[in-house]
C-alpha atoms as a PDB file:
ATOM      1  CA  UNK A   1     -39.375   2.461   2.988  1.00  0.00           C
ATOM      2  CA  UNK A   2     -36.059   0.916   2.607  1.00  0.00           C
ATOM      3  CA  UNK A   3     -33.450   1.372  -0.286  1.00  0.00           C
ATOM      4  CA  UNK A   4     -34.556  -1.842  -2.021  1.00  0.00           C
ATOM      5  CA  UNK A   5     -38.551  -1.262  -1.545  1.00  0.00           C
ATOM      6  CA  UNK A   6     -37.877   2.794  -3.038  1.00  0.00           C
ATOM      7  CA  UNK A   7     -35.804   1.371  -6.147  1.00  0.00           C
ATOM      8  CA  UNK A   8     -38.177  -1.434  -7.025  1.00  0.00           C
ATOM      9  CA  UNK A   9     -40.819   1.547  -6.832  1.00  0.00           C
ATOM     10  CA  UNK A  10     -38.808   3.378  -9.213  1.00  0.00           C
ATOM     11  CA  UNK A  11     -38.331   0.462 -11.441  1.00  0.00           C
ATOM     12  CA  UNK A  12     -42.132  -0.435 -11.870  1.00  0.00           C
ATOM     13  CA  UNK A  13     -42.791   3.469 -12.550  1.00  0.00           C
ATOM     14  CA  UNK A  14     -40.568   4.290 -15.005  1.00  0.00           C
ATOM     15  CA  UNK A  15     -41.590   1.297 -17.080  1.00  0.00           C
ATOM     16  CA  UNK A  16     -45.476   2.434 -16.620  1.00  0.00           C
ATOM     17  CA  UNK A  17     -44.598   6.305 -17.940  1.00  0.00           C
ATOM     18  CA  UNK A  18     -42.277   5.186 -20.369  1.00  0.00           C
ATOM     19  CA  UNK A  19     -39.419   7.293 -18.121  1.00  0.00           C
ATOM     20  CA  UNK A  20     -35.415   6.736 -19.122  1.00  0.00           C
ATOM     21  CA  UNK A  21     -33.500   7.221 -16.056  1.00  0.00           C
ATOM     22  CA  UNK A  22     -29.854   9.109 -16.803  1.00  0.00           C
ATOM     23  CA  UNK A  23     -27.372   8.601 -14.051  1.00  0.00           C
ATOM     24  CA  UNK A  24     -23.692  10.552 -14.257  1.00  0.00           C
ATOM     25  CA  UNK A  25     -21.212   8.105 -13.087  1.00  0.00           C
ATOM     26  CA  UNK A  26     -20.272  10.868  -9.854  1.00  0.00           C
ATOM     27  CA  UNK A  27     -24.165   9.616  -8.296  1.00  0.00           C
ATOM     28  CA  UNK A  28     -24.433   7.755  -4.999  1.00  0.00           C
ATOM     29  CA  UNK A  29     -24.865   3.824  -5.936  1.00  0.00           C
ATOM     30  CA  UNK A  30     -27.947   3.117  -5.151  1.00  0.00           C
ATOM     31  CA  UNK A  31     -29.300   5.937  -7.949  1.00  0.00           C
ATOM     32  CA  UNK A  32     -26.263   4.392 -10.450  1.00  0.00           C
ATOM     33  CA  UNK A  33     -28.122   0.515  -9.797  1.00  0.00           C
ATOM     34  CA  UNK A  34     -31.707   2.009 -10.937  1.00  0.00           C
ATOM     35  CA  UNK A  35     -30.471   3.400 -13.964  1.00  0.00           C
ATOM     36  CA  UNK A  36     -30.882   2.839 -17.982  1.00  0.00           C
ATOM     37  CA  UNK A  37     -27.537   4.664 -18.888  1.00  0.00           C
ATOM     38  CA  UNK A  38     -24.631   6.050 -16.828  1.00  0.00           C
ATOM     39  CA  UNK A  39     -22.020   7.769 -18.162  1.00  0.00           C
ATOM     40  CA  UNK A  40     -20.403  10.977 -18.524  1.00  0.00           C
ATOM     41  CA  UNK A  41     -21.925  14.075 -19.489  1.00  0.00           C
ATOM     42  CA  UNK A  42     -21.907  13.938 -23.055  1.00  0.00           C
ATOM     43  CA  UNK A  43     -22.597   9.766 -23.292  1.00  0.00           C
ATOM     44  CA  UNK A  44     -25.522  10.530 -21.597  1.00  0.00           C
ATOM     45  CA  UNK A  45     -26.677  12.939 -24.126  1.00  0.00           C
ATOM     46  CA  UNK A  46     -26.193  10.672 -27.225  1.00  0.00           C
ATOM     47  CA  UNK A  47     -27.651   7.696 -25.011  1.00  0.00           C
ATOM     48  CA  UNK A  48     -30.845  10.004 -24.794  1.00  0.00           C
ATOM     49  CA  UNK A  49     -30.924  11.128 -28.209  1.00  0.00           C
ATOM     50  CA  UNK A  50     -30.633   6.955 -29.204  1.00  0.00           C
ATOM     51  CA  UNK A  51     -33.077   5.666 -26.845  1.00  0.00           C
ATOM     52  CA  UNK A  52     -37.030   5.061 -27.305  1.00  0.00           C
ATOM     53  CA  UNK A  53     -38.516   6.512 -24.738  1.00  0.00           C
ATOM     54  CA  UNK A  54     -40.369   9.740 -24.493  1.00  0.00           C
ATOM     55  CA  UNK A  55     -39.469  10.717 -20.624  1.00  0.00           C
ATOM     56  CA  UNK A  56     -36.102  10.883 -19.250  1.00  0.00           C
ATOM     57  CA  UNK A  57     -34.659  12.307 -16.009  1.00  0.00           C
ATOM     58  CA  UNK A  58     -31.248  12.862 -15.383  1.00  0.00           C
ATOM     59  CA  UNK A  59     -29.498  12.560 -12.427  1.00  0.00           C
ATOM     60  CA  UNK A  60     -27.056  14.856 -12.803  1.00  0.00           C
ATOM     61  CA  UNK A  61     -26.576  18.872 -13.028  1.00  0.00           C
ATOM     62  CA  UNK A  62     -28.738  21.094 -14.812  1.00  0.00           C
ATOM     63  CA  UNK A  63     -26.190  21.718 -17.871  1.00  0.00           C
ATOM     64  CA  UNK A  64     -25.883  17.902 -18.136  1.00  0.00           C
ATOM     65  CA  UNK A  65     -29.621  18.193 -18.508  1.00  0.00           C
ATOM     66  CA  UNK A  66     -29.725  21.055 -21.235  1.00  0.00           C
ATOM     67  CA  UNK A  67     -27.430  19.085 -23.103  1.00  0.00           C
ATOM     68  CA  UNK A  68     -29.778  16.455 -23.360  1.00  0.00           C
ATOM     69  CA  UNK A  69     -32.962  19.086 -24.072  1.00  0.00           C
ATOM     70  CA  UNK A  70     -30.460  19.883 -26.630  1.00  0.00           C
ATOM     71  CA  UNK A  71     -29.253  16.943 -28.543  1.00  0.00           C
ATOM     72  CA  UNK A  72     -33.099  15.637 -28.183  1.00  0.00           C
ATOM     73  CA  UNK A  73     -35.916  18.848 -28.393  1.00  0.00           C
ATOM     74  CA  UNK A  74     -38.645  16.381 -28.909  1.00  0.00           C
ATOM     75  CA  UNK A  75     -37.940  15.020 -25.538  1.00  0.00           C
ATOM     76  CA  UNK A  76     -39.442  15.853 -22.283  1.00  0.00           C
ATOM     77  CA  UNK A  77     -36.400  16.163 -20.048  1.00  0.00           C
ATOM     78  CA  UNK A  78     -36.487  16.883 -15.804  1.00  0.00           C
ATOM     79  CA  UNK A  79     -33.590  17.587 -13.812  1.00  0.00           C
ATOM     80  CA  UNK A  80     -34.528  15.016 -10.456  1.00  0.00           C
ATOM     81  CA  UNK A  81     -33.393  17.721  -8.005  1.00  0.00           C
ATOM     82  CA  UNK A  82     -33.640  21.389  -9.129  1.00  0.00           C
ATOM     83  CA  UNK A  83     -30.979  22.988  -7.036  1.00  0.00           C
ATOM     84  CA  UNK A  84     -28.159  20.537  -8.681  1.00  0.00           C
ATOM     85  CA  UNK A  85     -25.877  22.697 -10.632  1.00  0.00           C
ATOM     86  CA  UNK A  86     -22.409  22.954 -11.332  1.00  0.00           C
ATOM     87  CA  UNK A  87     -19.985  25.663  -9.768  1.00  0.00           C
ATOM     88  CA  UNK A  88     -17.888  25.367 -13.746  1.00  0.00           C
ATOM     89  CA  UNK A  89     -20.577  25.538 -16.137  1.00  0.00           C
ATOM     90  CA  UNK A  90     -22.258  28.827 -13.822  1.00  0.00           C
ATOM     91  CA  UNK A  91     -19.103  30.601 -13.362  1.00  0.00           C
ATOM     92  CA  UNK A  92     -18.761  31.970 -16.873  1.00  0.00           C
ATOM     93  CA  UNK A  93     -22.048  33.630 -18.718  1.00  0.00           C
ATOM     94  CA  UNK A  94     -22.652  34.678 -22.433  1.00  0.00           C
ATOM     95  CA  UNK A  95     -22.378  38.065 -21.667  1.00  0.00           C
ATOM     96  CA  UNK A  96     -18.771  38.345 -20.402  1.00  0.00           C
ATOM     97  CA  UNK A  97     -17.736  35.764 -23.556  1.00  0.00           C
ATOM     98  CA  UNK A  98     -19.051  37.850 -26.262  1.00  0.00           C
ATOM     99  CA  UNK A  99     -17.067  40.849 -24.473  1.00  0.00           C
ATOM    100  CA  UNK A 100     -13.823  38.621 -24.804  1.00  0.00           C
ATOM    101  CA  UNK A 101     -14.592  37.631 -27.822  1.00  0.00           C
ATOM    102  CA  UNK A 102     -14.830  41.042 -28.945  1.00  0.00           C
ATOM    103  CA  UNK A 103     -11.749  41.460 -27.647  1.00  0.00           C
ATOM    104  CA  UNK A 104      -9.988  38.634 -29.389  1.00  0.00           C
ATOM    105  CA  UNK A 105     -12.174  38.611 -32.805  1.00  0.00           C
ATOM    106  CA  UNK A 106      -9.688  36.085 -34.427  1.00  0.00           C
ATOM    107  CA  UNK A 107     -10.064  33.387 -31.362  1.00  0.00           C
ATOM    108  CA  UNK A 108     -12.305  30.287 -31.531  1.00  0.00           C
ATOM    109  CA  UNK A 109     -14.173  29.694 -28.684  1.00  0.00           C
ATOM    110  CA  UNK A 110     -13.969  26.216 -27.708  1.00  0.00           C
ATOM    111  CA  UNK A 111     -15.942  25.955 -25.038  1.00  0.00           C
ATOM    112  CA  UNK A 112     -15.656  22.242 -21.996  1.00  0.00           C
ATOM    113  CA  UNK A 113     -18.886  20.577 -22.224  1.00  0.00           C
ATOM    114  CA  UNK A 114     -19.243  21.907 -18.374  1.00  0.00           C
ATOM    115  CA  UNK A 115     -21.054  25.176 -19.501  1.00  0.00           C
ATOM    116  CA  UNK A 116     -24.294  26.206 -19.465  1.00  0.00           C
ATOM    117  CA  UNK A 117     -27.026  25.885 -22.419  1.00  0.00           C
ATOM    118  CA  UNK A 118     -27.077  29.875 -22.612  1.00  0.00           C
ATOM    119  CA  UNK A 119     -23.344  30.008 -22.889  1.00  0.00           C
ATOM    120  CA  UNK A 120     -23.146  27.620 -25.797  1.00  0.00           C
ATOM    121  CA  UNK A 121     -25.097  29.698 -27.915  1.00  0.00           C
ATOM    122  CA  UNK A 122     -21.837  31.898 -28.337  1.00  0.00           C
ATOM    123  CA  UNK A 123     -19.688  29.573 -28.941  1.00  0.00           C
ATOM    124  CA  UNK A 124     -17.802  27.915 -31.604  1.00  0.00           C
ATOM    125  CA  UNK A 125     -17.116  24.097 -30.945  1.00  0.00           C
ATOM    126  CA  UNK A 126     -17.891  21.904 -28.151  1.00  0.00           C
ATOM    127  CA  UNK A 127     -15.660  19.509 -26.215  1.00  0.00           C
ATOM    128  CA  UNK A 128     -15.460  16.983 -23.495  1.00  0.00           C
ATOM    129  CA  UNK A 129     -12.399  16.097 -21.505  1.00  0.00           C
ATOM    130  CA  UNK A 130     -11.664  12.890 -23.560  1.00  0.00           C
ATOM    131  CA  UNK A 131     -12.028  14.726 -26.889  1.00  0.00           C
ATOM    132  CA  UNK A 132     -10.734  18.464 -26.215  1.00  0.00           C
ATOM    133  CA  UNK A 133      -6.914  17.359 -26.894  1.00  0.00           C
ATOM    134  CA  UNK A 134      -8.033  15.343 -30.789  1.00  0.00           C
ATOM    135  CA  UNK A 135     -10.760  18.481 -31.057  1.00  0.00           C
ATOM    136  CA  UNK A 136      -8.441  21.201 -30.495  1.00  0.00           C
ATOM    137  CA  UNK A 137      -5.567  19.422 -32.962  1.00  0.00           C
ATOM    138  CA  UNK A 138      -7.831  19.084 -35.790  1.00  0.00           C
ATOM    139  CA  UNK A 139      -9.321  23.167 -35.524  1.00  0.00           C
ATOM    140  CA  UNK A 140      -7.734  25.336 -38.350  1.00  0.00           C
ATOM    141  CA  UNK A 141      -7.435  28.373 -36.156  1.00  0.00           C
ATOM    142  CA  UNK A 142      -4.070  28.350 -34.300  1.00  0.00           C
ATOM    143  CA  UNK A 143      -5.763  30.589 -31.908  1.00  0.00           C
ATOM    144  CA  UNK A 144      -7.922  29.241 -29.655  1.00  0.00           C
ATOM    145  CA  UNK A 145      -9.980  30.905 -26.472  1.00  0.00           C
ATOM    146  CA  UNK A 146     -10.344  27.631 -24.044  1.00  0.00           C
ATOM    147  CA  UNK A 147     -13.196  28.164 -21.498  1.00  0.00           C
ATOM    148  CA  UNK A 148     -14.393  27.873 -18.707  1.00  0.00           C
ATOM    149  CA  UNK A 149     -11.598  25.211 -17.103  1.00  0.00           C
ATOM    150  CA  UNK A 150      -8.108  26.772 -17.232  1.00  0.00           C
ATOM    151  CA  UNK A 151      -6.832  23.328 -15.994  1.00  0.00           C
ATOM    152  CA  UNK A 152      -8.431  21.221 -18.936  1.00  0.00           C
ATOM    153  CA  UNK A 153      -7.114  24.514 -20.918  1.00  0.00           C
ATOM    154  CA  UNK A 154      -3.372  24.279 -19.398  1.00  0.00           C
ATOM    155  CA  UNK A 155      -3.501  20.270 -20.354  1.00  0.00           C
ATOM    156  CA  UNK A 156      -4.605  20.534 -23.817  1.00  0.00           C
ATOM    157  CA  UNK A 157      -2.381  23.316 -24.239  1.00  0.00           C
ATOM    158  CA  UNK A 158       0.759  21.124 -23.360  1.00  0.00           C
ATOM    159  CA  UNK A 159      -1.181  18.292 -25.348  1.00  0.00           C
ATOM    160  CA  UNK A 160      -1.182  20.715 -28.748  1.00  0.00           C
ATOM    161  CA  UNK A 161       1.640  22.953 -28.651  1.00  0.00           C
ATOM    162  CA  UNK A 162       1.710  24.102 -31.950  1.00  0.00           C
ATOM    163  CA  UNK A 163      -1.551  26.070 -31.180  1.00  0.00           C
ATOM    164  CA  UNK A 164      -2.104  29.480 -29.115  1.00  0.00           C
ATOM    165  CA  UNK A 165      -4.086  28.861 -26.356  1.00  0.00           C
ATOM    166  CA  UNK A 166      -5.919  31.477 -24.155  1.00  0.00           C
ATOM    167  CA  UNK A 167      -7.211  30.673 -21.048  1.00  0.00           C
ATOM    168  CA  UNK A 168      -9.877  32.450 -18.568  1.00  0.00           C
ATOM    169  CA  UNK A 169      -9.442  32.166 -14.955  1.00  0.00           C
ATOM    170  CA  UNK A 170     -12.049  29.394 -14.091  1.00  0.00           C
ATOM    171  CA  UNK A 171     -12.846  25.374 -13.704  1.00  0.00           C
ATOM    172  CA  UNK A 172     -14.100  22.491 -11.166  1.00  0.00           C
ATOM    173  CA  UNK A 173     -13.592  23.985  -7.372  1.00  0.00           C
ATOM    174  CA  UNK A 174     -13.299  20.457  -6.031  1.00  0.00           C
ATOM    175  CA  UNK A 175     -10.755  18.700  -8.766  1.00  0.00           C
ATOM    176  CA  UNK A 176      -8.944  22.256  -8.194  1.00  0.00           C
ATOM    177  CA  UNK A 177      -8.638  21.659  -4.386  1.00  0.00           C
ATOM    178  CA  UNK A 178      -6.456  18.328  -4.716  1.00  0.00           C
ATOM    179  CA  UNK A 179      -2.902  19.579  -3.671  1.00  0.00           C
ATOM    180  CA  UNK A 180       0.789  17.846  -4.498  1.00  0.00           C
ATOM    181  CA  UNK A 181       0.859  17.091  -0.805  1.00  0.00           C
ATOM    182  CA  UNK A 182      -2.359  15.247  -0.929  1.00  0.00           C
ATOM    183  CA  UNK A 183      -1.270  13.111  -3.438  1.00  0.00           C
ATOM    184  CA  UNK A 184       2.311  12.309  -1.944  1.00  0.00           C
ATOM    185  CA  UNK A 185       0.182  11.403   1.452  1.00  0.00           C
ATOM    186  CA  UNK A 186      -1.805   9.105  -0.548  1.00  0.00           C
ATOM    187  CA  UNK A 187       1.002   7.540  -2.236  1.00  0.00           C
ATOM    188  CA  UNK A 188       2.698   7.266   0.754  1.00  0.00           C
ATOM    189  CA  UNK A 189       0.073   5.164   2.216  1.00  0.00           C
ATOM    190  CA  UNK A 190      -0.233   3.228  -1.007  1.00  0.00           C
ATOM    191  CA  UNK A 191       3.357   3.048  -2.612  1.00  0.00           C
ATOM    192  CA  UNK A 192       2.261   0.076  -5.306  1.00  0.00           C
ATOM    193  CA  UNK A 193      -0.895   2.141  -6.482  1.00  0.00           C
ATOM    194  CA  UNK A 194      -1.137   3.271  -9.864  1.00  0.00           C
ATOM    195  CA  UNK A 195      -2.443   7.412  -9.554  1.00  0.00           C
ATOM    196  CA  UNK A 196      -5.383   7.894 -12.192  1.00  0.00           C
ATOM    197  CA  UNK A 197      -6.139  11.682 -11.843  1.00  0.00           C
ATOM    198  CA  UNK A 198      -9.073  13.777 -14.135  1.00  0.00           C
ATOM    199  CA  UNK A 199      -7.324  16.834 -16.302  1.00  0.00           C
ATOM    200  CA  UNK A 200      -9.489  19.237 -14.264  1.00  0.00           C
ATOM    201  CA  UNK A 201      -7.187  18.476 -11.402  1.00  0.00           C
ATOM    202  CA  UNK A 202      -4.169  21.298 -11.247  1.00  0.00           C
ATOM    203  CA  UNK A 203      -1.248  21.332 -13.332  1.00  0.00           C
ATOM    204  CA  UNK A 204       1.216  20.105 -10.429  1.00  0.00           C
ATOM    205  CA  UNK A 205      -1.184  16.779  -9.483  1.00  0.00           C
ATOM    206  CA  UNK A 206      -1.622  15.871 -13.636  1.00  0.00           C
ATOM    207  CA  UNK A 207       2.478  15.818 -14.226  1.00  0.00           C
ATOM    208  CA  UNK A 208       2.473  13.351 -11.225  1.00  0.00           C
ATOM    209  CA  UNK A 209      -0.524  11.252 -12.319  1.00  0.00           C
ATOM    210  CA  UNK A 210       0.765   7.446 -14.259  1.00  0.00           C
ATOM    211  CA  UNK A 211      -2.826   8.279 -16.601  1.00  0.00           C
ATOM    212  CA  UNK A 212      -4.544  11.020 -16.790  1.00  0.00           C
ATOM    213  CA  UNK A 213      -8.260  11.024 -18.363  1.00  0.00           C
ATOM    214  CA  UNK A 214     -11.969  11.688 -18.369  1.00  0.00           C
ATOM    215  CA  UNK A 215     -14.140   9.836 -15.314  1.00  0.00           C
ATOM    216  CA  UNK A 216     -14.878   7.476 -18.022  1.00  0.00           C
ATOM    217  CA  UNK A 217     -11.802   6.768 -19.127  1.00  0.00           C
ATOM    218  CA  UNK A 218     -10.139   6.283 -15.731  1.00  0.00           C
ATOM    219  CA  UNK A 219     -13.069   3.977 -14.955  1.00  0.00           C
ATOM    220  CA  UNK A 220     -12.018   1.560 -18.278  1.00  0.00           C
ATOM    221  CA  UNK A 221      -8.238   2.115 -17.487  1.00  0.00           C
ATOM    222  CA  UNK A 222      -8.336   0.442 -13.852  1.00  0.00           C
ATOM    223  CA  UNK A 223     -10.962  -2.486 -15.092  1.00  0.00           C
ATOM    224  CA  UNK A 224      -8.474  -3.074 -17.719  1.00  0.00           C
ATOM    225  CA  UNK A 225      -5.165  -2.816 -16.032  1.00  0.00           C
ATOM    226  CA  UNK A 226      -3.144  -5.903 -14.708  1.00  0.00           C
ATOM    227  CA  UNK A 227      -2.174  -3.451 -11.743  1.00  0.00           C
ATOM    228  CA  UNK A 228      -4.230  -3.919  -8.559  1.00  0.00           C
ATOM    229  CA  UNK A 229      -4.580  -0.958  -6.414  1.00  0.00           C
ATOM    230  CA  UNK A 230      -5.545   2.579  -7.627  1.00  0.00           C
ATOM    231  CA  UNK A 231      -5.422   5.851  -6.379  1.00  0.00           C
ATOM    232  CA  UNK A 232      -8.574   7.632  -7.451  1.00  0.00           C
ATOM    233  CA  UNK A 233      -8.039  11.218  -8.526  1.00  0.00           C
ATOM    234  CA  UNK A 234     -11.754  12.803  -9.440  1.00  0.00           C
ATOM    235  CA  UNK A 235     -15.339  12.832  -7.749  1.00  0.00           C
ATOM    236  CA  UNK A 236     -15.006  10.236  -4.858  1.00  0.00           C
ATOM    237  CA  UNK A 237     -17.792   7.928  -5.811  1.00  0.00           C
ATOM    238  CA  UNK A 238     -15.572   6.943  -8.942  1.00  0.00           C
ATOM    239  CA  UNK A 239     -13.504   5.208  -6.587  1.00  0.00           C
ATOM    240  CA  UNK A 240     -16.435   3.439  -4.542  1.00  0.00           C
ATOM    241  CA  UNK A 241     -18.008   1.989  -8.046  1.00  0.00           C
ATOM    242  CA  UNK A 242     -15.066   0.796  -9.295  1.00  0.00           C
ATOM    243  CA  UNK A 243     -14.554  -1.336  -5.615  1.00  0.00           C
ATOM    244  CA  UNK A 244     -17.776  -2.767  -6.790  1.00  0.00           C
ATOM    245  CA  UNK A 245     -17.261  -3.547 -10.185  1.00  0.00           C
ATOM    246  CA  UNK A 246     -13.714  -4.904  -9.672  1.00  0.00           C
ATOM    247  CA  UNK A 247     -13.423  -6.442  -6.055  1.00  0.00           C
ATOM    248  CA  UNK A 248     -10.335  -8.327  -6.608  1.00  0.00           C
ATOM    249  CA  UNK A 249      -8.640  -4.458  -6.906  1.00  0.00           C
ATOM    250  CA  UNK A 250      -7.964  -1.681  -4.456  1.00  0.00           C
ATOM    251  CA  UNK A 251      -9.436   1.847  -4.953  1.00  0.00           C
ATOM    252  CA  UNK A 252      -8.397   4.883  -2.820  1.00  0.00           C
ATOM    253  CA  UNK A 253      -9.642   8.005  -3.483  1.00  0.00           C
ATOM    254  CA  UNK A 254      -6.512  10.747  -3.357  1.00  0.00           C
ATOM    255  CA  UNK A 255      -8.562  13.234  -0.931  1.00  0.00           C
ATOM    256  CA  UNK A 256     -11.586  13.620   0.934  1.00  0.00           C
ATOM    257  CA  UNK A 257     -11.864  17.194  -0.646  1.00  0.00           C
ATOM    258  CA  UNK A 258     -12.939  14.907  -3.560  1.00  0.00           C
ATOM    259  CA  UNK A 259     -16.669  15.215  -2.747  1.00  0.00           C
ATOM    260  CA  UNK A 260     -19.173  17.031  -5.037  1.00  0.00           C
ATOM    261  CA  UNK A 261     -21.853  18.403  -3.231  1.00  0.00           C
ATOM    262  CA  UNK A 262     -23.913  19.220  -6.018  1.00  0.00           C
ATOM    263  CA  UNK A 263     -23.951  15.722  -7.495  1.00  0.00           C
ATOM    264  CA  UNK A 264     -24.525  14.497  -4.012  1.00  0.00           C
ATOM    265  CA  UNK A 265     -27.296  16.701  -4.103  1.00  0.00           C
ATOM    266  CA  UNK A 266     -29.464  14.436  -5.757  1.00  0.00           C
ATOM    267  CA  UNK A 267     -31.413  11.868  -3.930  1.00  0.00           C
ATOM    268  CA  UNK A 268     -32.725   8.370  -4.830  1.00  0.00           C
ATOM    269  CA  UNK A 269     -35.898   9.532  -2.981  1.00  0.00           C
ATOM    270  CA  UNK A 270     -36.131  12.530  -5.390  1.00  0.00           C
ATOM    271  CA  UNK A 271     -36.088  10.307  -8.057  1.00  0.00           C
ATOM    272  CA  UNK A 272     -39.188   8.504  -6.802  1.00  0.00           C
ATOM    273  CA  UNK A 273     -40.750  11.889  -6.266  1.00  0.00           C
ATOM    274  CA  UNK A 274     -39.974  13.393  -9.918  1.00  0.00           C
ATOM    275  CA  UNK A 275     -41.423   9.867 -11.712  1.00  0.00           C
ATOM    276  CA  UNK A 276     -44.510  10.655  -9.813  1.00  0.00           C
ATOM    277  CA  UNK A 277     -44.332  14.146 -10.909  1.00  0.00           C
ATOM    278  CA  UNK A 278     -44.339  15.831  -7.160  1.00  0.00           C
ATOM    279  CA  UNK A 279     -40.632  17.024  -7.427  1.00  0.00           C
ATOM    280  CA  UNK A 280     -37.759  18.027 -10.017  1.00  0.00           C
ATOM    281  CA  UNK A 281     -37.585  20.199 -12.637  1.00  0.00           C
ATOM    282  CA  UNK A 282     -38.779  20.170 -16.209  1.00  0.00           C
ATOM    283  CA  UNK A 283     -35.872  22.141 -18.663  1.00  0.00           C
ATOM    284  CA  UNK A 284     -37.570  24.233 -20.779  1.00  0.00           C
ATOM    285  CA  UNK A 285     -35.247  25.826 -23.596  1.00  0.00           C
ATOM    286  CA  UNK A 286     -36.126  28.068 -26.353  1.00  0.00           C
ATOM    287  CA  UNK A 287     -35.973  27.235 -29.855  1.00  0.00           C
ATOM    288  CA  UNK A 288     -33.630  29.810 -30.540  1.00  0.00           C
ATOM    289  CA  UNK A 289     -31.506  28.676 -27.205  1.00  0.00           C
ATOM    290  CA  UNK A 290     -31.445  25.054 -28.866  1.00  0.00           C
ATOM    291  CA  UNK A 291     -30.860  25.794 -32.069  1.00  0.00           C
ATOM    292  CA  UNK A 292     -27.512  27.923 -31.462  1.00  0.00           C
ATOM    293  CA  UNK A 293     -26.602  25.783 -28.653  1.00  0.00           C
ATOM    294  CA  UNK A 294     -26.382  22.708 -30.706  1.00  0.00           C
ATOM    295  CA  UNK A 295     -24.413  24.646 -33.283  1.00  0.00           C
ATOM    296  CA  UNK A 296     -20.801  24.028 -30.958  1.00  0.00           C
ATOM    297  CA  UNK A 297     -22.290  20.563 -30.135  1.00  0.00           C
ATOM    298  CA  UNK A 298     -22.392  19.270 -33.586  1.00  0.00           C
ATOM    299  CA  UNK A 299     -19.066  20.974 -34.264  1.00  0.00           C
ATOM    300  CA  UNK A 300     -17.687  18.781 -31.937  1.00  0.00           C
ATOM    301  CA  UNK A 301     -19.068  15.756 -33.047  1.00  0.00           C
ATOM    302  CA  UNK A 302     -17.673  16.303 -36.888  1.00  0.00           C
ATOM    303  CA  UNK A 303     -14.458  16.856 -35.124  1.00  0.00           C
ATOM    304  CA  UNK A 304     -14.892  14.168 -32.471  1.00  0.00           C
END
């Protein structure tokens, strides 16, 4: 089968099982192009929880998928490739968290989006990387444990000052890979671009960045910016959709290190397979998982 003939097989499927296809924005194109919603994380979750139908599979990680279980229980939610996780979310578990917290009783745990469904359950508020910086102003607590990303931590700490920020030795291995002398090669080779780089990236690369955002928000700062060439700083698909959606502009991804394996992980053929239930993973959560879970997630959206 080609590309074209396995998409328009997808297409006819999903309408027939009533099936809502999630796509994160770091997916190979031709899985972004078969899509109902793609997005970040998070927009993915409240796109689930708003649409109709009764099926949805993401194409994604697995927490991206528990956050969706989450936000929508009454949902029957698969994960297209089972072996798709994320290196952030698993590197911190609830176990070691309560310890610290134990440690630091007077600390809320704010805890990156990027952790796992089991994790959440022991923690206090929620937050993406477009919302940590107006979350984390608006706690009351001036102390605040920031996990798992010590990056995003180290950002929103020089974001809000005022507040005392711990941070636990963790984050994204491949934003955390990027190097100052990666980015003065790439700007070397493209003096007039404009460097958009993701707050997961180290300290050094973010204080050299002209905007610094969520994959989201770098994607709507290049489409609207007069400037025409970019230098891509997160996953390196980011900079291939954007050549597509903008092909008057220039789009150069900072490093080749930029390359997610687990989001690559996912294939437009095991979409096909999951809709016709012969691959995948259905997330099953327990009541009591979902129900403490969400606690941090609706935190963050009063805050938010």
């Amino acid at each position: 089968m080609t590309v074209s003939e396995v998409q328009n097989e997808i297409l006819k499927l999903k309408k027939e099982k009533d099936i809502c296809i999630l796509a994160h924005s770091y997916q190979a194109r031709e899985i972004v192009e078969i899509a109902d919603f793609t997005g970040d994380s998070f927009q993915l979750s409240v796109m689930a929880k708003n649409a109709t139908q009764k099926n949805y599979i993401m194409c994604g990680v697995r927490f991206m998928a528990e956050t969706v279980k989450i936000l929508s229980p009454q949902k029957t939610v698969f994960l297209a490739n089972e072996i798709a996780g994320c290196p952030m979310a698993e590197q911190m578990d609830k176990e070691l968290i309560e310890a610290v917290k134990e440690k630091y009783p007077d600390y809320t745990v704010v805890a990156y989006i990027n952790t796992t469904a089991d994790l959440k359950t022991v923690c206090d508020v929620c937050v993406t990387s477009s919302s940590a910086v107006k979350i984390v102003e608006k706690i009351e607590n001036d102390n605040i444990l920031f996990i798992p990303d010590c990056n995003l931590g180290d950002y929103v700490a020089e974001k809000v000052p005022q507040k005392n920020i711990k941070l636990l030795q963790g984050g994204c291995p491949i934003h955390a890979a990027v190097s100052m002398e990666d980015v003065k090669k790439a700007k070397n080779m493209h003096p007039n671009a404009k460097l958009l780089v993701h707050p997961e990236c180290v300290p050094s690369v973010v204080k050299l960045a002209d905007f610094v955002g969520s994959t989201s928000a770098i994607m709507d700062y290049a489409m609207k910016s007069q400037d025409k060439e970019f230098i891509i700083g997160t996953e390196m698909s980011i900079a291939e959709h954007l050549q597509y959606m903008c092909p008057d502009k220039k789009f150069y991804s900072v490093s080749k290190k930029l390359l997610c394996p687990n989001m690559k992980t996912t294939t437009l053929i095991d979409v096909l397979n999951c809709i016709k239930g012969d691959g995948g993973e259905e997330i099953i959560l327990s009541e009591d998982t979902i129900k403490k879970a969400r606690i941090c997630i609706d935190k963050m959206i009063e805050l938010g």
